[in-house]
Protein backbone atom coordinates (compact mmCIF):
# COMPACT_ATOMS: atom_id res chain seq x y z
CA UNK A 1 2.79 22.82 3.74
CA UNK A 2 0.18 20.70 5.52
CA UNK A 3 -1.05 21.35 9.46
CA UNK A 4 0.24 18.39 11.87
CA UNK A 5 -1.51 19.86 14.43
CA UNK A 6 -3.86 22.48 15.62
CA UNK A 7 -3.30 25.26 18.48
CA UNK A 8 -5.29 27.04 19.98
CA UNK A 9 -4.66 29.96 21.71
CA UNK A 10 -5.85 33.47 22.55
CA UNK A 11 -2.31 34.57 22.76
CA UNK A 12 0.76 34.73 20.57
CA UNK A 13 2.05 31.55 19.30
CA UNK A 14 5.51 31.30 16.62
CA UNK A 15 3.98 29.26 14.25
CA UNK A 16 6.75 27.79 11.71
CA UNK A 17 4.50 26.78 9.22
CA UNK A 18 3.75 23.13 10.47
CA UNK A 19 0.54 24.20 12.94
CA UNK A 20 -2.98 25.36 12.30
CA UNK A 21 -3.06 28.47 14.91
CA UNK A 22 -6.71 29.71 15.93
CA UNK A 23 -8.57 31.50 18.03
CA UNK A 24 -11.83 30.33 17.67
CA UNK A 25 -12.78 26.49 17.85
CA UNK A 26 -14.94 26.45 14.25
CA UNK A 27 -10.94 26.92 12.47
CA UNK A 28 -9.79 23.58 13.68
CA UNK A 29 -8.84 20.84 11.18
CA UNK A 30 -10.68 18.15 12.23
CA UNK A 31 -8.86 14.94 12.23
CA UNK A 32 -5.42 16.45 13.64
CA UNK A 33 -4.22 16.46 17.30
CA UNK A 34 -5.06 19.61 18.99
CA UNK A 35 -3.99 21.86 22.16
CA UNK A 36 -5.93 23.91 23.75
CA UNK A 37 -3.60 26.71 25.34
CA UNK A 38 -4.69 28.83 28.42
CA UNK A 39 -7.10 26.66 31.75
CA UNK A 40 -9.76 29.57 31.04
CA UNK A 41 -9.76 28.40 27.51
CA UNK A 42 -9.55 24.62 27.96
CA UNK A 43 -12.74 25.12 30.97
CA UNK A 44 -14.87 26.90 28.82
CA UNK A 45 -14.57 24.70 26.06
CA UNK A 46 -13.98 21.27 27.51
CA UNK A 47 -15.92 21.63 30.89
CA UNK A 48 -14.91 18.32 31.85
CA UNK A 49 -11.38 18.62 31.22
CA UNK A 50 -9.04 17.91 34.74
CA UNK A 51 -6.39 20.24 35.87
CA UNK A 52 -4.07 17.59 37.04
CA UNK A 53 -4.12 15.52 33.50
CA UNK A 54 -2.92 17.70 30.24
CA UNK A 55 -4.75 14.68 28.19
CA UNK A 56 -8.51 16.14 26.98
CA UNK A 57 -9.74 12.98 25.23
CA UNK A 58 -7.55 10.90 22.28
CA UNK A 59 -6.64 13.97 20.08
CA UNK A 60 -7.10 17.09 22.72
CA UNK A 61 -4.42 18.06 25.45
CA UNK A 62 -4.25 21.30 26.89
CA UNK A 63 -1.69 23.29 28.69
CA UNK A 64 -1.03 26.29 30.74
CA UNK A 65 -0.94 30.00 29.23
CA UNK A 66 2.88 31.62 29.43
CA UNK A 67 1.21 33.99 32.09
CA UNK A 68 0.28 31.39 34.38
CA UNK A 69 3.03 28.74 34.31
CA UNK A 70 5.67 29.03 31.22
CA UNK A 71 7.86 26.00 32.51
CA UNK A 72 4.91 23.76 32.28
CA UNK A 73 3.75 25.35 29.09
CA UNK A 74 7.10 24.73 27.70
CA UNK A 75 7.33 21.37 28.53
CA UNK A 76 4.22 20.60 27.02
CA UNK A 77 4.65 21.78 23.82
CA UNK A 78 7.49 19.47 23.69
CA UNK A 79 5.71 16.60 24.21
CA UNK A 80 3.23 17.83 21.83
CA UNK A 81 5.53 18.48 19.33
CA UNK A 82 6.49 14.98 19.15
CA UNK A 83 3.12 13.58 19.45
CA UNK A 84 1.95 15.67 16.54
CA UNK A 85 4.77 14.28 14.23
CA UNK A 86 4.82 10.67 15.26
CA UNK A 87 1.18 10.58 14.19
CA UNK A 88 2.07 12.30 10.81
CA UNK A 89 5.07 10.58 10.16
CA UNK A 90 3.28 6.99 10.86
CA UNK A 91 0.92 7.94 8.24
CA UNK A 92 3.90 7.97 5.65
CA UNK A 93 4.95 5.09 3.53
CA UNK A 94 8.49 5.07 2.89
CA UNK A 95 9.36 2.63 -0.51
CA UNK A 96 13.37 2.23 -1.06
CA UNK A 97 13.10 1.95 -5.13
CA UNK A 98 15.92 -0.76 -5.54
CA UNK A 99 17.60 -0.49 -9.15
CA UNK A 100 18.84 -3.46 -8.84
CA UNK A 101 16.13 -5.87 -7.70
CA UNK A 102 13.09 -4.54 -9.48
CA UNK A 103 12.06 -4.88 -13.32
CA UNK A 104 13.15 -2.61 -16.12
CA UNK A 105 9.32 -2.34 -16.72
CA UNK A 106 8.93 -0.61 -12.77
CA UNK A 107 12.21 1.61 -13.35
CA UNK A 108 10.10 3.06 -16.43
CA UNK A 109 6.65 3.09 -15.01
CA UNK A 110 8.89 5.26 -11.81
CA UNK A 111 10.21 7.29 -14.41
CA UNK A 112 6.90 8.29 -16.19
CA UNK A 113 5.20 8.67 -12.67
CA UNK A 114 8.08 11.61 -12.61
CA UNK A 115 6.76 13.47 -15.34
CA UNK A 116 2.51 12.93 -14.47
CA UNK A 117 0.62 16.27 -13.32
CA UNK A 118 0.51 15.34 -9.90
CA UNK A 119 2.80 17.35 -7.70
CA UNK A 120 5.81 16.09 -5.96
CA UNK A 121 8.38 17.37 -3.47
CA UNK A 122 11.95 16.41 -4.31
CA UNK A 123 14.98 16.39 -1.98
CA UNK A 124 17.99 15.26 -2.50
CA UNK A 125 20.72 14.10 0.75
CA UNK A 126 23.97 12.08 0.25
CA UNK A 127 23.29 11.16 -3.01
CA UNK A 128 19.58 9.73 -2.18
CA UNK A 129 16.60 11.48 -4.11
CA UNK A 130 13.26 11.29 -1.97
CA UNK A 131 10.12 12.20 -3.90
CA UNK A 132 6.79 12.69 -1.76
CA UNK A 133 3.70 12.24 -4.10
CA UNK A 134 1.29 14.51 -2.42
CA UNK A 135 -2.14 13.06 -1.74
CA UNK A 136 -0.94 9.74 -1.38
CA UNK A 137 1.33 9.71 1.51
CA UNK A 138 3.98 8.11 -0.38
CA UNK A 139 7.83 8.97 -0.30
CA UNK A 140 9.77 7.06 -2.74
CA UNK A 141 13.57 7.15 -2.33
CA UNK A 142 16.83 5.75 -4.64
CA UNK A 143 20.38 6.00 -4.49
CA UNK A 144 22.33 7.80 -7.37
CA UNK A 145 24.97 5.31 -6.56
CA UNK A 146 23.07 2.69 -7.17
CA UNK A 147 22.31 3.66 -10.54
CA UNK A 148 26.16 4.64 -11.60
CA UNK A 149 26.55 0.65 -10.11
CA UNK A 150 24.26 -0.51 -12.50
CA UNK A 151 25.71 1.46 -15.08
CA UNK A 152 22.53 3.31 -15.69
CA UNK A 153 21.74 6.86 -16.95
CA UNK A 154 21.89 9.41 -14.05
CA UNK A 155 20.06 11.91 -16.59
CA UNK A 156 17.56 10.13 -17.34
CA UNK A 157 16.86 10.16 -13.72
CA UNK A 158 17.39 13.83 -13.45
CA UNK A 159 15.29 14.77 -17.24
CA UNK A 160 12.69 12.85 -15.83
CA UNK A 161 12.22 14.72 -12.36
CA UNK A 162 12.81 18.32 -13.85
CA UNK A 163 10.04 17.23 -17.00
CA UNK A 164 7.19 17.30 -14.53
CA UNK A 165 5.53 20.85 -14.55
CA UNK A 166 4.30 20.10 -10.67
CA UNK A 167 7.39 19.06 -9.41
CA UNK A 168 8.49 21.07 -6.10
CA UNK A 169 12.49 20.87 -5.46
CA UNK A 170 13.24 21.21 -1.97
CA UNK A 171 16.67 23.19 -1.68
CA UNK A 172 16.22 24.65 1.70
CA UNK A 173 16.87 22.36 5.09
CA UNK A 174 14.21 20.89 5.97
CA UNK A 175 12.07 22.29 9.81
CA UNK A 176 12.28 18.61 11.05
CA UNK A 177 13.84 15.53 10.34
CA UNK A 178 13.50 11.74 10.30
CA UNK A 179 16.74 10.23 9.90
CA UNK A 180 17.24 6.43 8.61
CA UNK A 181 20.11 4.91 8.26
CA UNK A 182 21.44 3.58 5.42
CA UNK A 183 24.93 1.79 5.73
CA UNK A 184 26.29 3.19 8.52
CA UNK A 185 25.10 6.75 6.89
CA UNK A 186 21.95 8.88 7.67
CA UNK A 187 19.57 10.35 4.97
CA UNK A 188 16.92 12.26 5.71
CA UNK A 189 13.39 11.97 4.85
CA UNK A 190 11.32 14.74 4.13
CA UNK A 191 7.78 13.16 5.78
CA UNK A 192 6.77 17.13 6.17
CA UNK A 193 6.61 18.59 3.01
CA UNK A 194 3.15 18.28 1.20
CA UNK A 195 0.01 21.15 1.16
């Protein structure tokens, strides 16, 4: 799975798989929002850095250490929480592959794209299939009932997504979700799965 964000910390920190954790600045992923965890930390390392705003520069906040005040720590991490996954999740493009408005000539050129070397994570929700194509930053989604409606082949939907030798199927519940609502019915994207 690919870092949203760094941390960095001298301490402990749970890391659930979504966060580069470090100790020393040279381990950051450049590019990524950061926090800087502890004031000793943040002063040696961003000298100009003010106590009274937890905003570094445009990518860099820092917070308190859980030995000098947890409640603000806590709240913190919240709010970078969500600022980490806004910025990932805006970098997503989200295509609704309509079977019944595009040509038979896309439906097959989706269905070869299915069985190419490049990996994919698949998840299925409520009878929608998502499919990120890693290194893109695409996720392509369809309905199955959409395809019974236009009296296509569900397995030739499902031959071509278990074909590809990269193809990742997500089975497990995913750490965070986007919802989007489709007809009065939420599906879930899966924006956070890719290396």
């Amino acid at each position: 799975m690919r870092s949203i964000a760094n941390i960095l910390t001298d301490g402990h920190f749970e890391n659930d798989g979504l966060y580069n954790v470090v100790r020393e600045p040279d381990c950051l992923i450049p590019g990524i929002p950061t926090l800087v965890i502890g004031w000793e930390k943040t002063k040696r390392l961003y000298p100009s850095a003010s106590i009274i705003e937890w905003r570094i520069d445009e990518n860099t906040y820092w917070t308190w250490g859980n030995r000098e005040r947890r409640e603000v720590q806590e709240r913190d991490l919240i709010r970078f929480r969500k600022i980490a996954i806004n910025r990932f999740v805006m970098s997503m493009k989200y295509v609704f592959l309509n079977v019944f408005t595009v040509s038979h000539k896309t439906i097959e050129k989706f269905l070869d794209s299915l069985k190419d070397d490049r990996k994919k994570y698949i998840y299925g929700c409520n009878d929608i299939i998502y499919i990120y194509y890693e290194g893109n930053n695409n996720i392509i989604g369809f309905s199955l009932y959409d395809i019974d409606y236009a009296d296509m082949d569900r397995k030739e939907f499902f031959r071509s997504m278990y074909s590809g030798k990269n193809n990742v199927f997500i089975k497990d519940e995913i750490p965070y979700k986007i919802k989007n609502e489709f007809k009065n019915r939420l599906y879930i994207l899966p924006y956070l799965y890719s290396n």
